[in-house]
C-alpha atoms as a PDB file:
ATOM      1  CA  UNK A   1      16.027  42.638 -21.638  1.00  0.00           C
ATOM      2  CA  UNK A   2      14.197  39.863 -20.432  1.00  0.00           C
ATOM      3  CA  UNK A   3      13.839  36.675 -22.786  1.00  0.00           C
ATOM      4  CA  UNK A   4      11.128  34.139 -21.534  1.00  0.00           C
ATOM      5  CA  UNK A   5      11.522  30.158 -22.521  1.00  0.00           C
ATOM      6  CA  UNK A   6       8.328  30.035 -23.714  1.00  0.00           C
ATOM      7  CA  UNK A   7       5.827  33.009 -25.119  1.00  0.00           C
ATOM      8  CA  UNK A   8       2.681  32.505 -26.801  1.00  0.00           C
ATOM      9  CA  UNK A   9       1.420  34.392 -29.464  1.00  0.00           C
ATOM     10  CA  UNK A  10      -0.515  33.409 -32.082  1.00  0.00           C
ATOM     11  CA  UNK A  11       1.960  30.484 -31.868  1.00  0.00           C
ATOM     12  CA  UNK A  12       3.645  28.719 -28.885  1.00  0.00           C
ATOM     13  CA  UNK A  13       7.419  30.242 -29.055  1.00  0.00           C
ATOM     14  CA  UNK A  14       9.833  27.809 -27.675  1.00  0.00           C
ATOM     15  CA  UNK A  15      13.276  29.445 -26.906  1.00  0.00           C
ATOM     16  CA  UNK A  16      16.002  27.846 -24.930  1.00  0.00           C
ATOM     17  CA  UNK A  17      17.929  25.308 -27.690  1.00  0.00           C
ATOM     18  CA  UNK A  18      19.701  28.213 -28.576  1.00  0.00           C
ATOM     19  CA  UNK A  19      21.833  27.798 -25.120  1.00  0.00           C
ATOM     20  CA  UNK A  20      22.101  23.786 -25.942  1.00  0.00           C
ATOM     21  CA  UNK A  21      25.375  21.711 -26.574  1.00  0.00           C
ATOM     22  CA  UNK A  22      25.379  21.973 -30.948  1.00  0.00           C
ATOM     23  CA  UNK A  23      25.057  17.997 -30.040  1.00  0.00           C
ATOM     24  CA  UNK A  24      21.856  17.950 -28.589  1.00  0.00           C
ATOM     25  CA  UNK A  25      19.728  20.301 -30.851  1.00  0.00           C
ATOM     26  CA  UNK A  26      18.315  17.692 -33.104  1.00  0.00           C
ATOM     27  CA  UNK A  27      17.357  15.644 -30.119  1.00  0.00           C
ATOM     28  CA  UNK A  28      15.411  19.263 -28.614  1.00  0.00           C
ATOM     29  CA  UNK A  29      13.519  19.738 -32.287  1.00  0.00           C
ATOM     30  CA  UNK A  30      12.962  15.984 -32.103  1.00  0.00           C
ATOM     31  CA  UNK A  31      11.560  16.203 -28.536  1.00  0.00           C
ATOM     32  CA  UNK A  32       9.521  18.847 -29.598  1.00  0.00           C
ATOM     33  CA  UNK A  33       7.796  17.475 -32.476  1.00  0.00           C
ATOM     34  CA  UNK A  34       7.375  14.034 -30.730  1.00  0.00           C
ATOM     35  CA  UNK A  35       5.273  16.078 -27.621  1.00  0.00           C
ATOM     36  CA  UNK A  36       3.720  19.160 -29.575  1.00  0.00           C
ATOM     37  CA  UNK A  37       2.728  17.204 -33.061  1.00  0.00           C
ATOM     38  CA  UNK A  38       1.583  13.887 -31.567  1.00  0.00           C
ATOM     39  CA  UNK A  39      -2.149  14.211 -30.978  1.00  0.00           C
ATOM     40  CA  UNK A  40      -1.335  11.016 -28.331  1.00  0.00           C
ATOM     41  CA  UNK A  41       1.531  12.373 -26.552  1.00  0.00           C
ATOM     42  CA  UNK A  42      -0.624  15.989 -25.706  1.00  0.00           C
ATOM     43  CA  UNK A  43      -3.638  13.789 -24.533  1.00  0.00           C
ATOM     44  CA  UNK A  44      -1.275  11.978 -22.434  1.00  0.00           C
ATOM     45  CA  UNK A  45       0.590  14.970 -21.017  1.00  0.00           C
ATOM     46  CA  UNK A  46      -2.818  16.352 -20.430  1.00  0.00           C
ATOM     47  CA  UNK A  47      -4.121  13.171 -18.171  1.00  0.00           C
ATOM     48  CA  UNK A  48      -0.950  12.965 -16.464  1.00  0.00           C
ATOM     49  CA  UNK A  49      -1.570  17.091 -15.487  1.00  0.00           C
ATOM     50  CA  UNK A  50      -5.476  16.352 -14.660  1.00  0.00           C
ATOM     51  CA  UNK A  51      -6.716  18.000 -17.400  1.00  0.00           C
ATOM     52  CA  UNK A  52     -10.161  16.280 -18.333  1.00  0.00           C
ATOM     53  CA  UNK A  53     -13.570  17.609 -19.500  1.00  0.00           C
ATOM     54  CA  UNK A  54     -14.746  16.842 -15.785  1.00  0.00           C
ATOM     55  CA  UNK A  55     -11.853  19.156 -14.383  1.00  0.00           C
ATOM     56  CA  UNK A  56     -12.948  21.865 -16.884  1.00  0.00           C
ATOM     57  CA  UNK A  57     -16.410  21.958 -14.929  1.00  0.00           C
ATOM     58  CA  UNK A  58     -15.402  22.045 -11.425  1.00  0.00           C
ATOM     59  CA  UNK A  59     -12.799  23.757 -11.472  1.00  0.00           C
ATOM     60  CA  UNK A  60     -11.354  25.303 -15.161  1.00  0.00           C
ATOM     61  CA  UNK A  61      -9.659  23.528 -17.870  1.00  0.00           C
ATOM     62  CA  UNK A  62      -6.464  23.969 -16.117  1.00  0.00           C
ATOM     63  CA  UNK A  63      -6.148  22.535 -12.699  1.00  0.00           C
ATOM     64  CA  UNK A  64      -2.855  23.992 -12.079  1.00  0.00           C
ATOM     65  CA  UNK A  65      -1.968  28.010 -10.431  1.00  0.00           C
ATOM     66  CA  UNK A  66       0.685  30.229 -10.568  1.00  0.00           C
ATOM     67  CA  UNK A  67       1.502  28.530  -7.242  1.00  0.00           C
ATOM     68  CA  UNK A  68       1.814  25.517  -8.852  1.00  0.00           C
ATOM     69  CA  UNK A  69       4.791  26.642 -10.638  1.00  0.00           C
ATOM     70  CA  UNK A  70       6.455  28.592  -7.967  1.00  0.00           C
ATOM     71  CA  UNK A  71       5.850  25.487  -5.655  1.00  0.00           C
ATOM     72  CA  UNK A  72       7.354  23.464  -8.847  1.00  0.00           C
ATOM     73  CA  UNK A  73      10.507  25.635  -8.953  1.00  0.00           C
ATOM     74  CA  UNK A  74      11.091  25.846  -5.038  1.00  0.00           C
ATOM     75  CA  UNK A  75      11.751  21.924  -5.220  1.00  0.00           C
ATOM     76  CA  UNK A  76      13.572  21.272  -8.067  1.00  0.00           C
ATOM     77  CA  UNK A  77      16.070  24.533  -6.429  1.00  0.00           C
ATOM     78  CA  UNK A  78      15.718  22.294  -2.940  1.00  0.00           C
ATOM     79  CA  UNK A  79      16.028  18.901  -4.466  1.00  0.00           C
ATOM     80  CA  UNK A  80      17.389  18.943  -8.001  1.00  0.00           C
ATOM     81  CA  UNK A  81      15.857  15.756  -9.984  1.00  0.00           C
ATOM     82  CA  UNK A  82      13.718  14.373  -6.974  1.00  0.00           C
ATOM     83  CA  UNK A  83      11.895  17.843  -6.613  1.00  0.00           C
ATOM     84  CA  UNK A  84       8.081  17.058  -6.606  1.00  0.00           C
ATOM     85  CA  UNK A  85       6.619  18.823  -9.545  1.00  0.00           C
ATOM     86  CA  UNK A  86       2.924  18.692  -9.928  1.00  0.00           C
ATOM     87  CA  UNK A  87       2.984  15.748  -8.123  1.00  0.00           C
ATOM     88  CA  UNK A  88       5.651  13.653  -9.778  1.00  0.00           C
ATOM     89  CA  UNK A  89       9.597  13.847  -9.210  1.00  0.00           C
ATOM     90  CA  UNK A  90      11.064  16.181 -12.164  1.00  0.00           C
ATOM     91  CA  UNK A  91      13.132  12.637 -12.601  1.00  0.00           C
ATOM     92  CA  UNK A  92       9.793  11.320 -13.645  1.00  0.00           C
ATOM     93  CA  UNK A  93       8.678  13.775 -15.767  1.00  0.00           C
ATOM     94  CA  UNK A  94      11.707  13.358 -17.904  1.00  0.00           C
ATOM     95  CA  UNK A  95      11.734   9.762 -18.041  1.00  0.00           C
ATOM     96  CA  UNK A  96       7.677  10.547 -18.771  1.00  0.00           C
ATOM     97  CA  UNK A  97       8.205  12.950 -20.981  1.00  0.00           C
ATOM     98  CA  UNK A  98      11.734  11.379 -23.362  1.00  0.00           C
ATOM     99  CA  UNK A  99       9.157   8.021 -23.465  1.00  0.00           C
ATOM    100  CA  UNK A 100       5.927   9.956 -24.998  1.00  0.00           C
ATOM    101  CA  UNK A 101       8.333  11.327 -27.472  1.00  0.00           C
ATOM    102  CA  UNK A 102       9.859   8.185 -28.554  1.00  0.00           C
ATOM    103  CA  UNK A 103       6.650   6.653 -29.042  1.00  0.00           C
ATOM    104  CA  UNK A 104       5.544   9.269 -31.762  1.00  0.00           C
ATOM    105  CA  UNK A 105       8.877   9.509 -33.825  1.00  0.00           C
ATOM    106  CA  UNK A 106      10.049   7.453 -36.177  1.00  0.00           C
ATOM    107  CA  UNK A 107      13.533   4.881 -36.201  1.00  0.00           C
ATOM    108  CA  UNK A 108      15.614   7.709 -37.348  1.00  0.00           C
ATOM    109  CA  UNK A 109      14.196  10.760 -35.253  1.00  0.00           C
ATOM    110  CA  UNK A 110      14.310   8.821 -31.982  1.00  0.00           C
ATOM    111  CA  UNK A 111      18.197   8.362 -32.643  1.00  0.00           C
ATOM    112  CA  UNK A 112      18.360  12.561 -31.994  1.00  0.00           C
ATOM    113  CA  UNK A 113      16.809  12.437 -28.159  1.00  0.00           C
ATOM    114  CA  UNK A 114      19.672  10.380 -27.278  1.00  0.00           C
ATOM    115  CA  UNK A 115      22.510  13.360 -26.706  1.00  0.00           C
ATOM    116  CA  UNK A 116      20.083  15.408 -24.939  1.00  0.00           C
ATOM    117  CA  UNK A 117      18.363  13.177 -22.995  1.00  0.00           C
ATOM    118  CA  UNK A 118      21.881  12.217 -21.543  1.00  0.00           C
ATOM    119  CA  UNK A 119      22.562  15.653 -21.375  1.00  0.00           C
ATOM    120  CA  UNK A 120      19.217  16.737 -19.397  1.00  0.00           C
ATOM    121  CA  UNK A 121      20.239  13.455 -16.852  1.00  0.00           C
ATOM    122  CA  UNK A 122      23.530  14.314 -16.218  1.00  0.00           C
ATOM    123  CA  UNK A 123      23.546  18.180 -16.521  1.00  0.00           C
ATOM    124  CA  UNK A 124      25.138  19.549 -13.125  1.00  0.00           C
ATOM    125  CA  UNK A 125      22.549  22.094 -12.013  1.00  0.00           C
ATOM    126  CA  UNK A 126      19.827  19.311 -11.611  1.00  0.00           C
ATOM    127  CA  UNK A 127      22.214  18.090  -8.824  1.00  0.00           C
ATOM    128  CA  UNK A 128      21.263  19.673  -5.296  1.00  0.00           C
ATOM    129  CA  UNK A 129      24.680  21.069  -3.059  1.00  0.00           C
END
């Protein structure tokens, strides 16, 4: 059976913190609330992406393809962290990413992202051979 990380139904269906460390769960629920429920971190993901009500016109609402994400995958497998994804190293998406989170959780919740956020940076298989 195949199990996808993410499937969208009437809902987006987030799957992989089942396969996390049990320390670094809290930080993935925090992590998701401080992307998915901050109005500000999805408008800033979206910029960062190109996703604008000028892009929508030219050229859809989302500027990126399937190729994208192939291309996306190719470098992280060829260069671990410094992979260029979508135009930024996958080392900068994370630092992007943990920081738009921080900023939209509170004292306590930010405590959580620290596990997996060390986890994510030190996890062997972002290392290339």
């Amino acid at each position: 059976m195949f199990w996808p990380d993410v499937r969208l139904k009437l809902f987006v269906e987030i799957r992989p913190a089942d396969s996390l460390p049990e320390d670094c769960i809290l930080g993935y629920a925090a992590l998701i609330k401080g992307l998915f429920y901050s109005e500000a971190s999805l408008q800033a993901i979206e910029k960062t992406l190109g996703v604008s009500p000028d892009a929508a016109k030219t050229r859809g609402a989302w500027p990126l393809s399937e190729v994208d994400v192939e291309d996306g995958i190719v470098q992280i497998q060829t260069h671990g962290r410094d992979g260029l994804v979508y135009g930024k190293t996958l080392q900068a998406w994370e630092d992007h990413l943990f920081s738009l989170a921080r900023a939209a959780l509170d004292d306590e919740e930010r405590l959580y992202l620290e596990p997996l956020e060390a986890f994510a940076s030190t996890k062997p298989w972002w290392k290339v051979g």
